[in-house]
Protein backbone atom coordinates (compact mmCIF):
# COMPACT_ATOMS: atom_id res chain seq x y z
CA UNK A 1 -28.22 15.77 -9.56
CA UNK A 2 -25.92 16.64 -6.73
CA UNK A 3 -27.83 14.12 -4.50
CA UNK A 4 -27.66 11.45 -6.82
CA UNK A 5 -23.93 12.44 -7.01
CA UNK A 6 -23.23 12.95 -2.86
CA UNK A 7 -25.12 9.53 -2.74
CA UNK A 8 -23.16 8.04 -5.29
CA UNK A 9 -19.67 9.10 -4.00
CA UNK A 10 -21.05 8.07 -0.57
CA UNK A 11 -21.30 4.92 -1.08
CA UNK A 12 -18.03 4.37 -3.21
CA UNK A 13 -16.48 5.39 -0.38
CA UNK A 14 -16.20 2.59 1.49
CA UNK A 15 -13.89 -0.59 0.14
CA UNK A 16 -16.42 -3.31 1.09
CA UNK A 17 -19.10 -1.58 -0.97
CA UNK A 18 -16.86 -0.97 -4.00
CA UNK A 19 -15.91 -4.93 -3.86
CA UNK A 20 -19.31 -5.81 -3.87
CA UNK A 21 -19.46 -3.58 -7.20
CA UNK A 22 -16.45 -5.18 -8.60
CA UNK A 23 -18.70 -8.60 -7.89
CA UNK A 24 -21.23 -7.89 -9.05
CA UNK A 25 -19.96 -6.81 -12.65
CA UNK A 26 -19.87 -10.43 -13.34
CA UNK A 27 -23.26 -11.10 -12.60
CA UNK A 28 -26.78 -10.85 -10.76
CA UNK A 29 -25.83 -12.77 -7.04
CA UNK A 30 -27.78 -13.45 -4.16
CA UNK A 31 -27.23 -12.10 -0.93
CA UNK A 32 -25.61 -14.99 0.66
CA UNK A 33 -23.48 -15.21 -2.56
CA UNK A 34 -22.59 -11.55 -1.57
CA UNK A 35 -21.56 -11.89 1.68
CA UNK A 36 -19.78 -15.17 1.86
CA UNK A 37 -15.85 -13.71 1.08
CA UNK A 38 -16.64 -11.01 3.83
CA UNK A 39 -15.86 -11.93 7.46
CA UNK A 40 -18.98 -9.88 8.79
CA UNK A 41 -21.94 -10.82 9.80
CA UNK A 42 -25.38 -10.94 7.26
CA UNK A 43 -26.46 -8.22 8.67
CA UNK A 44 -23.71 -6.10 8.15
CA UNK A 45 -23.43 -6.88 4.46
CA UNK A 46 -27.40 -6.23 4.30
CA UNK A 47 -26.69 -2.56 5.18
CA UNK A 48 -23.88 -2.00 2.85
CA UNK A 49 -25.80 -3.46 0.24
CA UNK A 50 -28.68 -0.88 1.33
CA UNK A 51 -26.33 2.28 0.92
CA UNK A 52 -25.57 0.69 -2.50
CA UNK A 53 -29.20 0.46 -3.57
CA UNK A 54 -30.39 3.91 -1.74
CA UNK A 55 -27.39 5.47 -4.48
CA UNK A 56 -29.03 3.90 -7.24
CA UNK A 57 -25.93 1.68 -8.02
CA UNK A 58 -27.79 -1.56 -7.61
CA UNK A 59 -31.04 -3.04 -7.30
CA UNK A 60 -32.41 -6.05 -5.10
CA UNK A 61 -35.21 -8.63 -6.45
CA UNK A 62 -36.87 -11.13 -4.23
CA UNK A 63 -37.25 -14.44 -6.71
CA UNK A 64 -38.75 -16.77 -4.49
CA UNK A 65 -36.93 -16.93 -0.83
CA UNK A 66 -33.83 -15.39 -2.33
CA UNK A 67 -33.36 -11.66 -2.63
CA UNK A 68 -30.65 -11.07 -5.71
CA UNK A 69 -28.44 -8.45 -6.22
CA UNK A 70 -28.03 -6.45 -9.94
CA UNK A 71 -25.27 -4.02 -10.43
CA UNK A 72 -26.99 -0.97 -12.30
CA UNK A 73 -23.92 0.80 -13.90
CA UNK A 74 -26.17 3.42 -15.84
CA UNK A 75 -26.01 4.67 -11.97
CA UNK A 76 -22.42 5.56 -12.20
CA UNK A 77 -22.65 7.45 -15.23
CA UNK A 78 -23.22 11.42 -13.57
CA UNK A 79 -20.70 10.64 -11.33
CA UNK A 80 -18.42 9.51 -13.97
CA UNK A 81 -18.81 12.42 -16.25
CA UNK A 82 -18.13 15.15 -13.14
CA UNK A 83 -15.00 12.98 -12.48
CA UNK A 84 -14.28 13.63 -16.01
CA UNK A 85 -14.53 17.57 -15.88
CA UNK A 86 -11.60 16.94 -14.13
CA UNK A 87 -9.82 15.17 -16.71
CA UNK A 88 -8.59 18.48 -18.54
CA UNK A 89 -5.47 18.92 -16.60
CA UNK A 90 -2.11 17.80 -17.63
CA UNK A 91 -0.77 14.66 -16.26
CA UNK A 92 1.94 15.29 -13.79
CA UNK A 93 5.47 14.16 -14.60
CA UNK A 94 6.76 12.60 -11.51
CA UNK A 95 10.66 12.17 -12.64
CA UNK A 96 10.70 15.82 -13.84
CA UNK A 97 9.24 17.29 -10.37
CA UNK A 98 11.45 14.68 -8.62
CA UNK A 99 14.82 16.51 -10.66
CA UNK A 100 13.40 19.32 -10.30
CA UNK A 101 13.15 18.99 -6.29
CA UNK A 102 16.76 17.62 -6.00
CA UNK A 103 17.96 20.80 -7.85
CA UNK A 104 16.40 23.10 -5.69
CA UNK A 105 17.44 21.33 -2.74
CA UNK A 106 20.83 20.78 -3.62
CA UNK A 107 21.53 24.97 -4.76
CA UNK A 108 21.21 25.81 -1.22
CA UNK A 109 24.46 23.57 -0.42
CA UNK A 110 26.75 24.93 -3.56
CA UNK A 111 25.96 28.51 -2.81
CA UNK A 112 28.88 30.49 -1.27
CA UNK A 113 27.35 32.87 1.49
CA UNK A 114 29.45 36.38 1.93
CA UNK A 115 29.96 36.52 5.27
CA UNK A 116 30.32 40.36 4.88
């Protein structure tokens, strides 16, 4: 499972490969259909979209001349549920840490210091 989960995060990591994702989660697309709102080359997109399918998170068909993309979410679903592990921990309050810091950094300044 830890492969399937290094190869997973892997290929999340990178923001062209997670829009693909997002793309395909509307539908099955073709290659071409895949690449067109990227400003690289074919090629380029063809190896991103082999990362995605080496991880499992999508799977490429050849229908006639036209290979087509499927998003296969069932993929995501380890890496999901070790994200979630995580998920016990108590949110962090922001505007109490934020009072909290301007109180610490302001007793420093009202202290009188004994110069004996």
């Amino acid at each position: 499972m830890t492969d399937a989960l290094d190869l997973a995060f892997a290929a999340l990591a990178d923001p062209t490969r997670r829009a693909i994702l997002r793309m395909l989660l509307e539908d099955d697309m073709a290659v071409t259909d895949v690449a067109e709102p990227f400003q690289m080359s074919l090629t380029a997109i063809s190896k991103h979209l082999q990362v995605l399918t080496e991880a499992g998170l999508i799977s490429q068909e050849k229908r006639g001349r036209v290979k087509w993309c499927k998003l296969e979410p069932e993929a995501l679903r380890p890496a999901s549920v070790w994200m979630q592990s995580f998920g016990q921990f108590e949110p962090v309050d922001l505007d109490a840490f934020e009072r909290f810091l301007e109180r610490e950094l302001e007793a420093p300044e009202t202290e009188e210091h004994d110069p004996a």
